[in-house]
Structures are given as C-alpha cells and as structure tokens.
C-alpha atoms as a PDB file:
ATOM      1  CA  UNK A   1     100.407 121.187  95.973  1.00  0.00           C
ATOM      2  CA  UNK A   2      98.484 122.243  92.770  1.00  0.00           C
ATOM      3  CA  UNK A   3      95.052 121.349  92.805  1.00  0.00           C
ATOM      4  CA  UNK A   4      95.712 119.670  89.012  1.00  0.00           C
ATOM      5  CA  UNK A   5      98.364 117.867  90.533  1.00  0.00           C
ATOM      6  CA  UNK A   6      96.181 115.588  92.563  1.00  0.00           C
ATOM      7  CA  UNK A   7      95.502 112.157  91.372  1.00  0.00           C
ATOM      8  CA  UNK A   8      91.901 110.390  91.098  1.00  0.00           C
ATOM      9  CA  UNK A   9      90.948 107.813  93.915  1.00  0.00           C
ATOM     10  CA  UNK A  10      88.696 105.309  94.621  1.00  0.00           C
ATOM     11  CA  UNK A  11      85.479 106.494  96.909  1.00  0.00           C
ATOM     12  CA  UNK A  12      86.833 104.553  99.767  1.00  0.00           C
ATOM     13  CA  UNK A  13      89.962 106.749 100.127  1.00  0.00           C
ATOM     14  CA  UNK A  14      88.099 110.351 100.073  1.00  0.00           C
ATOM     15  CA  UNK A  15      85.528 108.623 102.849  1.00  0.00           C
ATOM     16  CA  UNK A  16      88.627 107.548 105.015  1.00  0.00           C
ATOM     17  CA  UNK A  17      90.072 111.077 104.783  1.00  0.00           C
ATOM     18  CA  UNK A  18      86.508 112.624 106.254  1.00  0.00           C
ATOM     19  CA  UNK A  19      86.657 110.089 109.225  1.00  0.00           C
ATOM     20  CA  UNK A  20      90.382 111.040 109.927  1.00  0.00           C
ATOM     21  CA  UNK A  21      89.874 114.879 109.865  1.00  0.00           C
ATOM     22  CA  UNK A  22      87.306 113.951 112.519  1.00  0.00           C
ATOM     23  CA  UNK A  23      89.658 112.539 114.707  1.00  0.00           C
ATOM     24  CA  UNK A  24      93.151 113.671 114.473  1.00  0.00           C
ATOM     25  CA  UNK A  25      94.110 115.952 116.966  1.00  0.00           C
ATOM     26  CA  UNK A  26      94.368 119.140 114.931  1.00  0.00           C
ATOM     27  CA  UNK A  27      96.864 120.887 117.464  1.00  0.00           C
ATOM     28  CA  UNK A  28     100.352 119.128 116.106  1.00  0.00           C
ATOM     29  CA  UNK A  29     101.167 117.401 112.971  1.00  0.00           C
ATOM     30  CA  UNK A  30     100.094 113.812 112.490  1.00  0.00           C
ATOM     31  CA  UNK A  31     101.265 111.129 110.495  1.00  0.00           C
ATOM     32  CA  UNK A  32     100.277 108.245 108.826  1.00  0.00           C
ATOM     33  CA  UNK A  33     100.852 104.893 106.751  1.00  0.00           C
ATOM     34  CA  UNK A  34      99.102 103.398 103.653  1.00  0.00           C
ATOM     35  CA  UNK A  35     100.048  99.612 103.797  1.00  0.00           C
ATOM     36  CA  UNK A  36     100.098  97.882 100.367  1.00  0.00           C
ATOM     37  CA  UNK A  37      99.437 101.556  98.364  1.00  0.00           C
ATOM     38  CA  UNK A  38     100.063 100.086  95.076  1.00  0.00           C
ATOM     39  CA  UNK A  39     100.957 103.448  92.914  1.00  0.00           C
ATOM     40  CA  UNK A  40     101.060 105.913  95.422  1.00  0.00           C
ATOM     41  CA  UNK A  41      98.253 108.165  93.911  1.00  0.00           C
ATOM     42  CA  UNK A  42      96.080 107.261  97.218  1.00  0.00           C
ATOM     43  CA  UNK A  43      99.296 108.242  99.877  1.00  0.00           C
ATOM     44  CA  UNK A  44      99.399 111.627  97.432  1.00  0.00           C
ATOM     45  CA  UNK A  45      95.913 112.153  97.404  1.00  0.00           C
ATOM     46  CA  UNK A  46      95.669 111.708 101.493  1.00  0.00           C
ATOM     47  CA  UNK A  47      98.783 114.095 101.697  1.00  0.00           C
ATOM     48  CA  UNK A  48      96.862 116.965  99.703  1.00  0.00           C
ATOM     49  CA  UNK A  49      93.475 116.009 102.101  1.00  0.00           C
ATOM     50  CA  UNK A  50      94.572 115.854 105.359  1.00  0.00           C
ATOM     51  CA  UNK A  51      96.389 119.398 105.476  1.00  0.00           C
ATOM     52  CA  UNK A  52      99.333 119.378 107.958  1.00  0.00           C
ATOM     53  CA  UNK A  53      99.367 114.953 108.091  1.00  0.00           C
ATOM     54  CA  UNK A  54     102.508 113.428 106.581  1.00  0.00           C
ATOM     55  CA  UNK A  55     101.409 110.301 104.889  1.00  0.00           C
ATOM     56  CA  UNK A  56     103.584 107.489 103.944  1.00  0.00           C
ATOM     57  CA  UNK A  57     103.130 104.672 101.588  1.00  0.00           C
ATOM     58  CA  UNK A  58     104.811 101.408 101.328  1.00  0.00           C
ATOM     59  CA  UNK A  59     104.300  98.524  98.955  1.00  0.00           C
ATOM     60  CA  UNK A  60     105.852  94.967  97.780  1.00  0.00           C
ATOM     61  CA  UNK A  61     106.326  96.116  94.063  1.00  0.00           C
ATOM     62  CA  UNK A  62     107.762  99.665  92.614  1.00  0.00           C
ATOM     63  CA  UNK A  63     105.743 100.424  90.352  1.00  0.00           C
ATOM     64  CA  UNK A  64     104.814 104.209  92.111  1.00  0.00           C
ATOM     65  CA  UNK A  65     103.580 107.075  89.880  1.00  0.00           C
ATOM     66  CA  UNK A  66     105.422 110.126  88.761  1.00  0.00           C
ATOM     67  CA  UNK A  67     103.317 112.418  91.266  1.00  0.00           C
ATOM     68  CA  UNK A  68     104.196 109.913  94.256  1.00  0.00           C
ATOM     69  CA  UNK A  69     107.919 109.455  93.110  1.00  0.00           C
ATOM     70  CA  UNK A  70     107.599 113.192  93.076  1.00  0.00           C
ATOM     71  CA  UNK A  71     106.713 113.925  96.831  1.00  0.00           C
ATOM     72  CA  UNK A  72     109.229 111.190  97.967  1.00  0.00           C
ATOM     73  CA  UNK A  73     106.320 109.842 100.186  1.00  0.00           C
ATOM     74  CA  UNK A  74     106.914 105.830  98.828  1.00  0.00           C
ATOM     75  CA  UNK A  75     109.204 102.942  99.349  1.00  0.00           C
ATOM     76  CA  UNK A  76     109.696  99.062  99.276  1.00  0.00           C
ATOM     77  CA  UNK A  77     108.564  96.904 101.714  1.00  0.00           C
ATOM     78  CA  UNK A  78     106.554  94.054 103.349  1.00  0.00           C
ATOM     79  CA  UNK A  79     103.279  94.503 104.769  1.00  0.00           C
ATOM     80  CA  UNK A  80     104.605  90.881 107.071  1.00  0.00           C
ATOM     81  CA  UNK A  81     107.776  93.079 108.087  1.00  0.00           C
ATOM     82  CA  UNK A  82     106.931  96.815 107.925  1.00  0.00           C
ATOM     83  CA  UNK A  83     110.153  99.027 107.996  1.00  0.00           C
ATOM     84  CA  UNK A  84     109.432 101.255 110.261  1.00  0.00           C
ATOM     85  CA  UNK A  85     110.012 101.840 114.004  1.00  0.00           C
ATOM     86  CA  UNK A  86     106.916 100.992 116.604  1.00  0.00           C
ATOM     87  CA  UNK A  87     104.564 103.656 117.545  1.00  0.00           C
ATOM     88  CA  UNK A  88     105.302 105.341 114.561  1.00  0.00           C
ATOM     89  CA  UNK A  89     102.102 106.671 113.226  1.00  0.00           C
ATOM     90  CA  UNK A  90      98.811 108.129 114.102  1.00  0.00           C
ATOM     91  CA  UNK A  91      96.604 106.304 111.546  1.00  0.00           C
ATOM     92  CA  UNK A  92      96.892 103.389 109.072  1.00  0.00           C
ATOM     93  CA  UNK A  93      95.196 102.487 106.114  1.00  0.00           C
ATOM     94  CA  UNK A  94      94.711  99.320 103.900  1.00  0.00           C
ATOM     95  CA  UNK A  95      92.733  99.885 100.674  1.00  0.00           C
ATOM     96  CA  UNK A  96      92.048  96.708  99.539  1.00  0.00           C
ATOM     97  CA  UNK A  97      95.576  95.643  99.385  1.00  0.00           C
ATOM     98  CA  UNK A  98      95.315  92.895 102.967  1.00  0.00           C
ATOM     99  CA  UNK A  99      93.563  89.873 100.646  1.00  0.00           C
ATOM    100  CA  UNK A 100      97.105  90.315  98.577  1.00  0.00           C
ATOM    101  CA  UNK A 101      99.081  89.448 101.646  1.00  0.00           C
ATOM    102  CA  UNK A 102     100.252  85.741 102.221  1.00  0.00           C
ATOM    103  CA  UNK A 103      99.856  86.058 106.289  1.00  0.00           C
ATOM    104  CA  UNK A 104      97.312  88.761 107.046  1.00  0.00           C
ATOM    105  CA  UNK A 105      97.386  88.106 110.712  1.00  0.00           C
ATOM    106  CA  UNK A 106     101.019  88.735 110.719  1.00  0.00           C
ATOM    107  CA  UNK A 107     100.557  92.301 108.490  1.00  0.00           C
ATOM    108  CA  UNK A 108      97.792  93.532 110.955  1.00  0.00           C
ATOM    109  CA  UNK A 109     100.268  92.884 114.013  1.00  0.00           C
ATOM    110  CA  UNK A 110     102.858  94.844 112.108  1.00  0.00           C
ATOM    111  CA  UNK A 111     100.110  97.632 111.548  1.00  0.00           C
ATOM    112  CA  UNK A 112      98.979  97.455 115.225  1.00  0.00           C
ATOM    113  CA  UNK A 113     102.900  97.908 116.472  1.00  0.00           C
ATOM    114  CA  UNK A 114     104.063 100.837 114.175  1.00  0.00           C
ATOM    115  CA  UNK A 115     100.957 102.909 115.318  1.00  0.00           C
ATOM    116  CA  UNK A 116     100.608 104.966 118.286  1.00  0.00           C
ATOM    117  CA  UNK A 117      98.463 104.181 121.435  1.00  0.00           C
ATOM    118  CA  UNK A 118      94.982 105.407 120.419  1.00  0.00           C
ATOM    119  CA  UNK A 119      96.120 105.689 116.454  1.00  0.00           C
ATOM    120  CA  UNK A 120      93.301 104.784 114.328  1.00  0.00           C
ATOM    121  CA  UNK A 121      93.541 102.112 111.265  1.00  0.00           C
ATOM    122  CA  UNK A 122      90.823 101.604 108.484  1.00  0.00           C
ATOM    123  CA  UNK A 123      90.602  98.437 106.615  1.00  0.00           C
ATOM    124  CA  UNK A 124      88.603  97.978 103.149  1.00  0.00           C
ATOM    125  CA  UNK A 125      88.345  94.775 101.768  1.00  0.00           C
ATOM    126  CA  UNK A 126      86.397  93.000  99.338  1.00  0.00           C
ATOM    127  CA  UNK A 127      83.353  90.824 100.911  1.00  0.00           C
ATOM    128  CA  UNK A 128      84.046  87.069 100.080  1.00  0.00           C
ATOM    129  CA  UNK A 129      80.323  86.630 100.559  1.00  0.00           C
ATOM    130  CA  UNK A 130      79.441  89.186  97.718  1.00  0.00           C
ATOM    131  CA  UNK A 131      77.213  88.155  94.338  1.00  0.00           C
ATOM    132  CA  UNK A 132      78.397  90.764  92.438  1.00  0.00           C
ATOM    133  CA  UNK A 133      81.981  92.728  93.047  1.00  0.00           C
ATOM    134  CA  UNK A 134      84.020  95.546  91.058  1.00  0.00           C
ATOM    135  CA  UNK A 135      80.722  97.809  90.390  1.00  0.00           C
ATOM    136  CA  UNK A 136      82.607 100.735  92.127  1.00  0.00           C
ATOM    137  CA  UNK A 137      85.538 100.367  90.235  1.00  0.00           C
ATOM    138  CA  UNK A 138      86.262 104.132  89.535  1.00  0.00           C
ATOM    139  CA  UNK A 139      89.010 103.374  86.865  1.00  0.00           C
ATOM    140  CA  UNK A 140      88.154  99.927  85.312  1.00  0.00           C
ATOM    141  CA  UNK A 141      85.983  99.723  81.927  1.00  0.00           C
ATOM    142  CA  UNK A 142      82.783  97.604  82.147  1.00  0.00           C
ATOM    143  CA  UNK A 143      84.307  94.949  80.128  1.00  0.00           C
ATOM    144  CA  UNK A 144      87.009  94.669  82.533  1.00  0.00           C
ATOM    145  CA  UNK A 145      83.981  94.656  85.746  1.00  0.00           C
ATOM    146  CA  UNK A 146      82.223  91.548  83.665  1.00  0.00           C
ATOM    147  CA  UNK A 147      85.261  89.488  83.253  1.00  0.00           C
ATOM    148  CA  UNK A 148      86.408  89.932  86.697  1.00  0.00           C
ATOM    149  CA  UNK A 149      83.007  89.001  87.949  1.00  0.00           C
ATOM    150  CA  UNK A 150      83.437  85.587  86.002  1.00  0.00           C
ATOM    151  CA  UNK A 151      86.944  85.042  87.047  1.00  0.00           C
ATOM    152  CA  UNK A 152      85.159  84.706  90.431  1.00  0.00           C
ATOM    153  CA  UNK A 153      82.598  82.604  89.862  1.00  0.00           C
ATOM    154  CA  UNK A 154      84.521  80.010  88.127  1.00  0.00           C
ATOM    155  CA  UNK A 155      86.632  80.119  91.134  1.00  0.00           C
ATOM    156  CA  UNK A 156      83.849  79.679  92.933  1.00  0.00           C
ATOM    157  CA  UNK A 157      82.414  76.715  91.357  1.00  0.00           C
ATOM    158  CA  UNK A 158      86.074  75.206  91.449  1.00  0.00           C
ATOM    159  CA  UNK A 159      86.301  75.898  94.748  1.00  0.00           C
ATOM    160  CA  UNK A 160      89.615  77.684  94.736  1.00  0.00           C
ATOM    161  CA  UNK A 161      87.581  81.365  95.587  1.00  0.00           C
ATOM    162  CA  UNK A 162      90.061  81.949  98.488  1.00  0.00           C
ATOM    163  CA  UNK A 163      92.994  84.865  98.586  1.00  0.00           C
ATOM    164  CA  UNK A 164      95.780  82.077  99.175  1.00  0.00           C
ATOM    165  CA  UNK A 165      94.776  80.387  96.102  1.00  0.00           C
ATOM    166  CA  UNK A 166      95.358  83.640  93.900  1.00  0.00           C
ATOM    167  CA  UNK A 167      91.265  84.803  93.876  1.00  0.00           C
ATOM    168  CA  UNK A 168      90.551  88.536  94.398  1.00  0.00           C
ATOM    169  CA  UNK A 169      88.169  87.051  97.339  1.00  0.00           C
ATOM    170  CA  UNK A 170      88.639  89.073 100.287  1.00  0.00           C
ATOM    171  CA  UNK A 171      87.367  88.544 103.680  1.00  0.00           C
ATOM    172  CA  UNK A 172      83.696  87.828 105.421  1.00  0.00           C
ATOM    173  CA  UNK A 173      82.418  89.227 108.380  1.00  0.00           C
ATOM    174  CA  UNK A 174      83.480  87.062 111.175  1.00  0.00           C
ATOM    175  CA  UNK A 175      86.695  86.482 109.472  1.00  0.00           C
ATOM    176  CA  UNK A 176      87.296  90.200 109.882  1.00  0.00           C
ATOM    177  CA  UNK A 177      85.921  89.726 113.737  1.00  0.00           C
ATOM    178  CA  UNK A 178      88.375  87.129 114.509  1.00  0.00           C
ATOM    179  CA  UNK A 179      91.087  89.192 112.502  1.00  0.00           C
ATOM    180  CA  UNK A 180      90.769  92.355 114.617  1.00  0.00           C
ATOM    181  CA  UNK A 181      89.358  92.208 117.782  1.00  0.00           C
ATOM    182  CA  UNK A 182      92.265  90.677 119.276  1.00  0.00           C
ATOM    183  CA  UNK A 183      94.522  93.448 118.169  1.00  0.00           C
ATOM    184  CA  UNK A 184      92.541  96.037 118.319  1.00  0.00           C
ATOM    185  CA  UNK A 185      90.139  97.982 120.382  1.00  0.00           C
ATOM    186  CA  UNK A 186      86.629  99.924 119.092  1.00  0.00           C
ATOM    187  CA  UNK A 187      86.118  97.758 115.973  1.00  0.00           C
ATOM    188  CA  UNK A 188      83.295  98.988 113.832  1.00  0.00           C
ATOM    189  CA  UNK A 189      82.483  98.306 110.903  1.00  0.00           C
ATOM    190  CA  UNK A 190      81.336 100.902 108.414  1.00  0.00           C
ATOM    191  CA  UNK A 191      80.440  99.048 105.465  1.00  0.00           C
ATOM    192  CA  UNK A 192      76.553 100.396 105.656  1.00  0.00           C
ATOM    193  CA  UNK A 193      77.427 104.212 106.294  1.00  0.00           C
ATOM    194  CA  UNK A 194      80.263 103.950 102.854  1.00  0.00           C
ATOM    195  CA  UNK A 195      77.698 102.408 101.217  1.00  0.00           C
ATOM    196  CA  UNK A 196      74.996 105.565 101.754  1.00  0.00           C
ATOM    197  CA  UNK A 197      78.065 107.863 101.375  1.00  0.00           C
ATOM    198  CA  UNK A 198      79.033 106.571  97.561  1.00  0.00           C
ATOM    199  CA  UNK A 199      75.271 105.970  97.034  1.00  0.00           C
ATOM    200  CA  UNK A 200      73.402 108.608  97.900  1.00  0.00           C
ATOM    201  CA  UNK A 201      72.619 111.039  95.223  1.00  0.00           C
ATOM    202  CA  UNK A 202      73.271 108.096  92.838  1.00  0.00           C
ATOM    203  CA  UNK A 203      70.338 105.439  93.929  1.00  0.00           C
ATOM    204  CA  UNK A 204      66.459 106.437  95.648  1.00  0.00           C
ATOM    205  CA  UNK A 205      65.798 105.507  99.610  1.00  0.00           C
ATOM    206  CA  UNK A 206      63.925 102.461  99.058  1.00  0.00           C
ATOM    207  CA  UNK A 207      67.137 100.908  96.915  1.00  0.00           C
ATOM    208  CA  UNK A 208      69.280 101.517  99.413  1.00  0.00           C
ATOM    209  CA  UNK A 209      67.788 100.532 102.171  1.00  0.00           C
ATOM    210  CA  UNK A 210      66.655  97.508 100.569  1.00  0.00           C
ATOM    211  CA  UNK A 211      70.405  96.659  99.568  1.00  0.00           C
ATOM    212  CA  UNK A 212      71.675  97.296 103.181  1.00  0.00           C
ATOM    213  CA  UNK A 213      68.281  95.139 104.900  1.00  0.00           C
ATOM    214  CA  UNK A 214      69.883  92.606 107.057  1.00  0.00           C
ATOM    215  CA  UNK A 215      69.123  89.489 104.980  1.00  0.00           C
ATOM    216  CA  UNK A 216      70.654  90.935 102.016  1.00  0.00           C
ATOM    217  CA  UNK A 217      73.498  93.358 102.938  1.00  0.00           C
ATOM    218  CA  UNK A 218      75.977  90.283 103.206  1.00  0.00           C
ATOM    219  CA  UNK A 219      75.634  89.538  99.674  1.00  0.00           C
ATOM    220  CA  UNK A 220      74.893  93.044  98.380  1.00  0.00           C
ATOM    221  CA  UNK A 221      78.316  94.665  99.851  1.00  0.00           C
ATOM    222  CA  UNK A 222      80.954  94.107  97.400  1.00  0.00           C
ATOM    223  CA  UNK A 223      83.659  95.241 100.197  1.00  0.00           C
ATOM    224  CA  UNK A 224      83.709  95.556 103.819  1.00  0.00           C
ATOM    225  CA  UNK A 225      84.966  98.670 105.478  1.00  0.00           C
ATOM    226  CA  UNK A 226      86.076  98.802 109.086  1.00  0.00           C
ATOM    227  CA  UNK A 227      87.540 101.669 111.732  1.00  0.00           C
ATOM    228  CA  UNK A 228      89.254 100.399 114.540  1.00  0.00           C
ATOM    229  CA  UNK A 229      91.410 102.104 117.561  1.00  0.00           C
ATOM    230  CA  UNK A 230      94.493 100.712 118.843  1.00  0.00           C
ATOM    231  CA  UNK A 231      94.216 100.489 122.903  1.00  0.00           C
ATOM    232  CA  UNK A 232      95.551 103.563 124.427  1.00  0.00           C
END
C-alpha cells in the first residue's frame, strides 16, 4: 500500500499497533478485528502497520471511507451479535466505540468468543471520572473540544452523564474491573504508560508525573486504556 495512501489516526491506534507487534507470533499470518471502527481509516491504518496481519473492521452504520471501501476490509454488523465464527481472530480492538453500545457486557462476550485462546484485545474508552475530555482529539477543532466539554457538564449537573442516556461518558475504573476480569485473563490497564507515550516530548517530567500522581490520575485521564489476554 502507498505510503500516501494511509489515513491519519488517533494516538491510541499507532500505540495499540506497537503492543501487538510485540506479541503476535511473527512466524504465520495473524488476524484481527476492530469492533465499532466507525470509517475504517483505523482497520486501514492497522493493515498498513502490522505487516503480514489481516485486519477486519465491522461497524453498526456504513458510512466507511473510500480507502477502507477500497481494501474490502469493512462490513455491517453488531458489536451484541458479531458475524463472525468463534476463535476467529488473534487480537481485537475497541477504540472508543464500547460506551456507543446498548449492552457492553454482551459485546465483550462476543469479542471474547470470536478470538483465539491466548488472542489479545485492547479496549480505550473515555474515563467517566475525567474533568476535562477531548484534549487529544487529533481531528476535532478547539471549538468543537469546548463545546463537547460543556455538553458534559450539563449532563453532569442534570444527572443524565451516563452512555445509556446518550452522554459521550465512558467507563470508570472498577466498572472496567467488573467488565473484564470475568472474561478475560491478564487485565492491565495501560492508561499511565499511553499517557507518557502521547506526552512525552510534548509536556516536562514534573507535569507528567504530577498528572499521573495517584490522587489525581482518575480525574486527569480523559480515557482509559486496557490490554487483556483471553485464557489459553
């Protein structure tokens, strides 16, 4: 694929790909989902990454891009009822698509039965206990970051901040905790290390490690990110 060909992604998705190329077995081909990939630029993107993976994408709606309509690598269909056979694929990923789904424990059982013993799946979601989301935003204007940010505190303060009730709120901690464990083995959440990988080169030591302090890290995080394993 042409390099120019390659679509733009969110931070999240390029940090994914580095902790897959770490653990896929490099000997045979691998393959892989994106659950909820909106577009299709991130299932592209992954395709063009991870050299030798075939990556899939599925989503409710059809609105895909040219590039991802292009490489046939997107389709219809419910995160609740994904189409596909189990033990299907070596790795899943959701980026920030679960808080859209109307029974998330439901779509993470369907993610734990189309992957392979020992397939991996990472999870990004926004954190519901965050004081200020959207900063990250790679492709939204800062108008667009302000007005979201109000959207969600008026929710807030009408008490309707919650995914069900149509707020972009995401998930906390423990909700996470009580979301995966029982499905899945060697949860860890990775929410600290994404947040030194974006960071960086962009803010000094002391920021950061003020920002991810204990106390403060719960509201600081806009998102959570998790790896987990399924049993082998």
């Amino acid at each position: 694929m042409p390099q120019e060909s390659v679509p733009l992604v969110a931070e999240m998705v390029v940090y994914c790909c580095t902790l897959l190329r770490e653990r896929l077995a490099p000997a045979r081909w691998s393959s892989g989902l994106v659950v909820g990939c909106g577009a299709g630029d991130e299932v592209v993107y992954m395709r063009h990454n991870l050299q030798g993976t075939r990556v899939f994408g599925v989503d409710i709606g059809t609105s895909f891009s040219g590039s991802a309509r292009a490489a046939a690598c997107v389709l219809q269909g419910d995160a609740q009822r994904l189409p596909f056979l189990s033990g299907t694929f070596d790795f899943a990923a959701a980026f920030h698509s679960l808080e859209h789904v109307g029974d998330p424990r439901q779509a993470v059982s369907e993610i734990r039965r189309v992957l392979r013993p020992g397939a991996w799946f990472y999870l990004g979601v926004p954190n519901s206990s965050r004081l200020v989301g959207y900063l990250g935003s790679f492709d939204a204007t800062t108008w667009q970051k302000i007005t979201w940010n109000l959207k969600d505190w008026k929710a807030r303060l009408r008490r309707e901040f919650r995914n069900e009730c149509g707020a972009h709120a995401g998930f906390g901690r423990e909700e996470l905790v009580d979301l995966l464990e029982p499905r899945f083995a060697n949860v860890r959440f990775l929410t600290e290390d994404f947040i030194r990988f974006k960071y960086d080169k962009r803010l000094p030591g002391l920021v950061l490690d003020l920002l991810l302090s204990p106390r403060i890290v719960k509201y600081s995080a806009s998102s959570h990110y998790v790896l987990c394993q399924k049993a082998a």
